[in-house]
C-alpha atoms as a PDB file:
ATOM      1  CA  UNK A   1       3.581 -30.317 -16.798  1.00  0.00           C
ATOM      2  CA  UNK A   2       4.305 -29.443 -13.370  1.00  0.00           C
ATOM      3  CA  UNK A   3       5.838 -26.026 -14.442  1.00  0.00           C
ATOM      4  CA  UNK A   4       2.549 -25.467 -16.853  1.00  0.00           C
ATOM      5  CA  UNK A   5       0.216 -26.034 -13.552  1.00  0.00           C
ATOM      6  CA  UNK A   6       2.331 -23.818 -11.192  1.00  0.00           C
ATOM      7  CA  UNK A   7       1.989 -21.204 -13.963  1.00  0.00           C
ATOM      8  CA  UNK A   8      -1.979 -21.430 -14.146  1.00  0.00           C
ATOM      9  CA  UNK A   9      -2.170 -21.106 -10.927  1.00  0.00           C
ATOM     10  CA  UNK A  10      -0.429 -18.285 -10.205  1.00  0.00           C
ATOM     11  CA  UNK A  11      -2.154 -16.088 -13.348  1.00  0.00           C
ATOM     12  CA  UNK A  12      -4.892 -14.940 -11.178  1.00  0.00           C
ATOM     13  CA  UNK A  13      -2.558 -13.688  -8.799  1.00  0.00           C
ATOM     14  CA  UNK A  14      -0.713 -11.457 -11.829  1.00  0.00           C
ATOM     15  CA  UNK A  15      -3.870  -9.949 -13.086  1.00  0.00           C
ATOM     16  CA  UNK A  16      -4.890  -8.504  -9.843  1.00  0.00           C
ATOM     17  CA  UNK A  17      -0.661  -7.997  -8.628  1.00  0.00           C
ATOM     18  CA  UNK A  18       0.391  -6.594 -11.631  1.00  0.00           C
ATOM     19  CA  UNK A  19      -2.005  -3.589 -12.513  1.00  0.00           C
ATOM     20  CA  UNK A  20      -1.667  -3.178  -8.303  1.00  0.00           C
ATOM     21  CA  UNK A  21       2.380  -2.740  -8.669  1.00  0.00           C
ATOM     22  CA  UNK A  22       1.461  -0.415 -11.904  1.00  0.00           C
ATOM     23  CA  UNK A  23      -0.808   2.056  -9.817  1.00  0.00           C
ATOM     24  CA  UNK A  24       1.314   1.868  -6.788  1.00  0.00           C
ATOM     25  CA  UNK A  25       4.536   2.845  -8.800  1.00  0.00           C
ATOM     26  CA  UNK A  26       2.469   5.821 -10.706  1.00  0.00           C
ATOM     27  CA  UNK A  27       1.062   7.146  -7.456  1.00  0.00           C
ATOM     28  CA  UNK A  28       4.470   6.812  -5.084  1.00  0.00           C
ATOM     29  CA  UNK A  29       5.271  10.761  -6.070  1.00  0.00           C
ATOM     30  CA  UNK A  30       2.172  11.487  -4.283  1.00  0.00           C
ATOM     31  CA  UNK A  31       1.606   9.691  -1.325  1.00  0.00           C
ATOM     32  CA  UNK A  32       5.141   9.086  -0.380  1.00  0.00           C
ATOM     33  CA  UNK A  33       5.900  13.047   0.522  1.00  0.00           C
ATOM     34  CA  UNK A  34       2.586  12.371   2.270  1.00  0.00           C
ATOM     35  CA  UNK A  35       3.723   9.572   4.467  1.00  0.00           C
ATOM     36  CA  UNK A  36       6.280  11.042   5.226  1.00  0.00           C
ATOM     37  CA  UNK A  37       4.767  14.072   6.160  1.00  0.00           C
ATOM     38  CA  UNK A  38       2.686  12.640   8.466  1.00  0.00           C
ATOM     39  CA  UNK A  39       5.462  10.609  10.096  1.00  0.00           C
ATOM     40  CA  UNK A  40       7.671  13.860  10.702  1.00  0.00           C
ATOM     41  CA  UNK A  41       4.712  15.203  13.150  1.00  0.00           C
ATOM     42  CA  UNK A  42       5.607  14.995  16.678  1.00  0.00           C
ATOM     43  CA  UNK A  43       2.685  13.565  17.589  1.00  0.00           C
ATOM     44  CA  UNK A  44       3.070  10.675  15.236  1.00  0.00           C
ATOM     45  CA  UNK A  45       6.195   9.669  17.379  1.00  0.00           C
ATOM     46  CA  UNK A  46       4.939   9.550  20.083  1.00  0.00           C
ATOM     47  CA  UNK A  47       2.412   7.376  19.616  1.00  0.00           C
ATOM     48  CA  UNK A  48       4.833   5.196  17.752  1.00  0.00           C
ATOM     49  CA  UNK A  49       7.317   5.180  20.696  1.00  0.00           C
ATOM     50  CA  UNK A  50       3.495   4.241  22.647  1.00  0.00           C
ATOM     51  CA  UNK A  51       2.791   1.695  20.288  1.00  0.00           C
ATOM     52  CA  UNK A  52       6.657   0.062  20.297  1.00  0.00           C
ATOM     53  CA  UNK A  53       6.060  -0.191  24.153  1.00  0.00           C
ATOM     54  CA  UNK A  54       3.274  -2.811  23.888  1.00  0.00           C
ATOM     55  CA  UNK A  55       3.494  -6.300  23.988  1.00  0.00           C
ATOM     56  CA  UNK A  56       3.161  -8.109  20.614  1.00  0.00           C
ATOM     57  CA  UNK A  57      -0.279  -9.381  21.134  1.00  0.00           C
ATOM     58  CA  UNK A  58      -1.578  -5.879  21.498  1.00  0.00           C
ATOM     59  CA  UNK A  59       0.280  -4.535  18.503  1.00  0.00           C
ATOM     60  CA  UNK A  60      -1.238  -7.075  16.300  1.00  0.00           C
ATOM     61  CA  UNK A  61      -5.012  -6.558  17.727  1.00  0.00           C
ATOM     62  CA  UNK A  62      -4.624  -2.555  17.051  1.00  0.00           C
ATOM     63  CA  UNK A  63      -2.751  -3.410  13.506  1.00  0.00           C
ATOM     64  CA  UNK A  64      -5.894  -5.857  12.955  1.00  0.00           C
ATOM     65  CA  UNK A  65      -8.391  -3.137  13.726  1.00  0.00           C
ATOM     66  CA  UNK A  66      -7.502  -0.698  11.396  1.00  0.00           C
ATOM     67  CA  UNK A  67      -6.653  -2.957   8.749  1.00  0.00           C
ATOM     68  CA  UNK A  68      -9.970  -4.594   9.520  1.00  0.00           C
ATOM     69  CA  UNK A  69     -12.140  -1.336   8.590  1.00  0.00           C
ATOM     70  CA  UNK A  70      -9.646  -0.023   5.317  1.00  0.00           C
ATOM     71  CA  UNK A  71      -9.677  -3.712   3.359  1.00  0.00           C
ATOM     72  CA  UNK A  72     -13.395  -3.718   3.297  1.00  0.00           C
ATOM     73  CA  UNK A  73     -14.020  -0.688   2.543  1.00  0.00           C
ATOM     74  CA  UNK A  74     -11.800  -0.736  -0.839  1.00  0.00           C
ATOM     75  CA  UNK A  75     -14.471  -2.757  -1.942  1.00  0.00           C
ATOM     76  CA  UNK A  76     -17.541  -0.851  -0.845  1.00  0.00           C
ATOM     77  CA  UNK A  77     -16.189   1.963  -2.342  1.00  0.00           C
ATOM     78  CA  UNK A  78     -15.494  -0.201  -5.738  1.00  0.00           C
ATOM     79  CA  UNK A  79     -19.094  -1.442  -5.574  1.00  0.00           C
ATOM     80  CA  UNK A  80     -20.249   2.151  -4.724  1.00  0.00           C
ATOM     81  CA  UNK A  81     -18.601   3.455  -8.096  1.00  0.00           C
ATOM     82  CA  UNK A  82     -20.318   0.871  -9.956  1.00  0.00           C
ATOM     83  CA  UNK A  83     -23.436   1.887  -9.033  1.00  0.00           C
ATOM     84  CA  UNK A  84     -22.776   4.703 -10.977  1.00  0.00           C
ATOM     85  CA  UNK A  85     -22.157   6.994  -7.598  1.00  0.00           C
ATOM     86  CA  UNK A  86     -18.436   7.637  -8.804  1.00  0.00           C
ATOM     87  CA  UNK A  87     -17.522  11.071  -6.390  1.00  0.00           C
ATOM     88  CA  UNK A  88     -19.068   8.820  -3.114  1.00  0.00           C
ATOM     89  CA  UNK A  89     -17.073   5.729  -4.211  1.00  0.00           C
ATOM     90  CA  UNK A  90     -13.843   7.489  -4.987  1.00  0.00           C
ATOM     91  CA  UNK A  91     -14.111   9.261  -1.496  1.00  0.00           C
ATOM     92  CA  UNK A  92     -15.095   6.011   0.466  1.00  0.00           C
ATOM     93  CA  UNK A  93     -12.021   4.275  -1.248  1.00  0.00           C
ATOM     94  CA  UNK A  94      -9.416   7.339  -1.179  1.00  0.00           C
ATOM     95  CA  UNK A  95     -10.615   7.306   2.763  1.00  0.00           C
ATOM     96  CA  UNK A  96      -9.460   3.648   3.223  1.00  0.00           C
ATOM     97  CA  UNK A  97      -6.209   4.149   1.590  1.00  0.00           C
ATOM     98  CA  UNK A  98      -5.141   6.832   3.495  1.00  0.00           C
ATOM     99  CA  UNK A  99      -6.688   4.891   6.419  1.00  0.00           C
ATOM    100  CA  UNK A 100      -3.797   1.996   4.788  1.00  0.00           C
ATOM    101  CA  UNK A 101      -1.169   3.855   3.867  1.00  0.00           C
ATOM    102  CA  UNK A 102      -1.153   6.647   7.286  1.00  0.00           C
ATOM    103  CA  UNK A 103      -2.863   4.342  10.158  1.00  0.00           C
ATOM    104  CA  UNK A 104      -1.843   1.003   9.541  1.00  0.00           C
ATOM    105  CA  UNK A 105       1.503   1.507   8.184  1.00  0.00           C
ATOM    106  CA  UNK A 106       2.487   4.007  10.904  1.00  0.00           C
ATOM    107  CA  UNK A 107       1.217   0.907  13.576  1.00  0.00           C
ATOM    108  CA  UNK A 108       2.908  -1.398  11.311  1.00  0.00           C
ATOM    109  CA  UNK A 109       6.585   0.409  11.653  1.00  0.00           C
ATOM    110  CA  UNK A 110       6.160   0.792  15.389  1.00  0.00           C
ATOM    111  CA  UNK A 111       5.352  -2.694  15.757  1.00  0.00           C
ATOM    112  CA  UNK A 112       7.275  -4.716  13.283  1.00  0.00           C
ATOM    113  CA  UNK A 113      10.131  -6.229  15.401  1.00  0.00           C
ATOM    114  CA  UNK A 114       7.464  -7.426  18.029  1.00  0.00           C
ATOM    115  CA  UNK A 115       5.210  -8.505  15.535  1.00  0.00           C
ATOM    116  CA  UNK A 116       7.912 -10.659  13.098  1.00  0.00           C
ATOM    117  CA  UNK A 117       8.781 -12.875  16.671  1.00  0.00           C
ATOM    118  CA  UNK A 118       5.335 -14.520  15.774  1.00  0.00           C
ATOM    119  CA  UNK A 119       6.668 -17.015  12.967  1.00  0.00           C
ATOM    120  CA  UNK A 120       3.298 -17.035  11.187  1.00  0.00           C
ATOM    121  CA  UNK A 121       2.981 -13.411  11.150  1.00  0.00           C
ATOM    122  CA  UNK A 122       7.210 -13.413   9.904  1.00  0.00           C
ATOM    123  CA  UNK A 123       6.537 -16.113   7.019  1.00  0.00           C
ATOM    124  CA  UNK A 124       3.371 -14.028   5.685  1.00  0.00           C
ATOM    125  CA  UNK A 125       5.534 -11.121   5.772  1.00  0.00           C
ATOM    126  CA  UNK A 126       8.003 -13.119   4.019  1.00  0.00           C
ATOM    127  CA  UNK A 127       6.282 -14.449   1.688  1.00  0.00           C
ATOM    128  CA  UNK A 128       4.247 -11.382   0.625  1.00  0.00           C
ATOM    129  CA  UNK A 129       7.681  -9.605   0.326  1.00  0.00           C
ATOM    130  CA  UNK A 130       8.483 -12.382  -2.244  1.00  0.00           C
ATOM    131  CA  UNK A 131       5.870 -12.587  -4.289  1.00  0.00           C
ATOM    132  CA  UNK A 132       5.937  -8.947  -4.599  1.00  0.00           C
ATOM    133  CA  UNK A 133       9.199  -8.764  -5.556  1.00  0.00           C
ATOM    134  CA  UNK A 134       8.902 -12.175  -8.035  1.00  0.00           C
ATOM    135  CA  UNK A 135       6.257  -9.860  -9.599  1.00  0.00           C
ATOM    136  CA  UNK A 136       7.734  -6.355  -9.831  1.00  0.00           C
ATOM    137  CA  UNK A 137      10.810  -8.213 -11.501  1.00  0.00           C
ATOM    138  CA  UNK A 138       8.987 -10.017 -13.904  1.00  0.00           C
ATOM    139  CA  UNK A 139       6.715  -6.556 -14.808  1.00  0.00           C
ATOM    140  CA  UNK A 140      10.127  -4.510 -15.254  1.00  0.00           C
ATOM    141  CA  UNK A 141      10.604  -6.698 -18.181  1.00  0.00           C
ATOM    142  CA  UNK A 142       7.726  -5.026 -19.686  1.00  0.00           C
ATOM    143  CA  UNK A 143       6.891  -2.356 -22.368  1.00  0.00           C
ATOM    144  CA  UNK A 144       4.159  -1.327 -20.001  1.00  0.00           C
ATOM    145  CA  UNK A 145       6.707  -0.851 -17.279  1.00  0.00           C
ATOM    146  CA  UNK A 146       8.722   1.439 -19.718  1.00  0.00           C
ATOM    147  CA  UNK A 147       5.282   3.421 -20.089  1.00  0.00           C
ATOM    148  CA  UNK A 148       4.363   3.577 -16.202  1.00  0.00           C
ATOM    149  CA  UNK A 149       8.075   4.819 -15.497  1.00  0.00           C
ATOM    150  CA  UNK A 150       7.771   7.539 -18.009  1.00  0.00           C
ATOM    151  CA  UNK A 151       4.436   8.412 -16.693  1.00  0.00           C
ATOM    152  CA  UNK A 152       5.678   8.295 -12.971  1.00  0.00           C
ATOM    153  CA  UNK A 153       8.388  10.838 -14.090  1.00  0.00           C
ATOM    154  CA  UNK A 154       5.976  13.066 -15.690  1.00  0.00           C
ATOM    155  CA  UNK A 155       3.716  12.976 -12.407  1.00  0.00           C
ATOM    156  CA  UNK A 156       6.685  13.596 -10.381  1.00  0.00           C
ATOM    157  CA  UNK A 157       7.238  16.752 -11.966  1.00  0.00           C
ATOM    158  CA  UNK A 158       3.692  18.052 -11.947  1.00  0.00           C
ATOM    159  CA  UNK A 159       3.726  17.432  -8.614  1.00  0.00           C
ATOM    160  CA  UNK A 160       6.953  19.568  -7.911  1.00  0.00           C
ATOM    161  CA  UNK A 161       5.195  21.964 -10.811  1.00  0.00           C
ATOM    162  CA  UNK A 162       2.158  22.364  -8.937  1.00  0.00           C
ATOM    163  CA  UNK A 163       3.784  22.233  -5.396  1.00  0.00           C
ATOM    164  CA  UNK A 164       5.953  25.228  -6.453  1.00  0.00           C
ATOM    165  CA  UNK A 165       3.058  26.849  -7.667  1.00  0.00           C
ATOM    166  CA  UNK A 166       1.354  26.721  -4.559  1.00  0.00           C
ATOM    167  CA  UNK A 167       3.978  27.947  -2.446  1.00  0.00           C
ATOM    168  CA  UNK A 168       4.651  30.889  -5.070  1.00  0.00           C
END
């Protein structure tokens, strides 16, 4: 019974994690050369090296900020698209991930060994880590997962395809 409750529980969780893991697996070819892109510019260490330099307290506020600003406006750009303004919402959201994946991940690598010494801040870190990984294990067991690997291959080389192109 027990077992039965834990599992009802968690299926909200795996119909918003799962398709998550899905389009973050299919889009890694693209924003990963991105990311780390951005975190070769010279610039970008610095204010790392800045950021490292901080006390904890101020690393979490300017981790909060950002973070604070992209979450929300994931959904306003979801609620945007279904008022039928698709071009505006896909613009507002692509915005706030790049806001995620460049501003507050950048902060969040300065930052991290100063911000896991607050225990609440290393167990939601933790945990979040786990249940991520509880769920990407349990979706590799999946015919879907067979399909989204094949498709992240395929967009790979496009990518190198149309990057080649580009440079001639």
């Amino acid at each position: 019974m027990r077992e039965k409750l834990y599992r009802l529980v968690r299926l909200p969780f795996e119909v918003l994690l799962v398709p998550l893991i899905l389009l973050d697996e299919l889009a890694r070819p693209f924003y990963r050369p991105f990311l780390r892109w951005v975190a070769s510019w010279r610039i970008v260490h610095r204010v790392e090296r800045w950021i490292a330099a901080r006390n904890r307290l101020f690393i979490l506020v300017i981790l909060a900020i950002p973070f604070a600003i992209a979450e929300p406006l994931k959904a306003v750009g979801v609620v945007v698209i279904a008022r039928g303004h698709f071009r505006t919402g896909a613009l507002i959201m692509v915005f706030a991930y790049l806001m995620s994946f460049v501003v507050v991940e950048r902060i969040y690598h300065a930052g991290r060994a100063k911000l896991l010494t607050y225990p609440w801040f290393a167990w939601a870190i933790g945990l979040m880590v786990s249940v991520r990984d509880d769920m990407l294990e349990r979706v590799r067991r999946t015919a879907i997962w067979r399909l989204a690997l094949r498709l992240r291959r395929e967009a790979a080389l496009a990518g190198a395809r149309f990057r080649a192109w580009i440079k001639g």
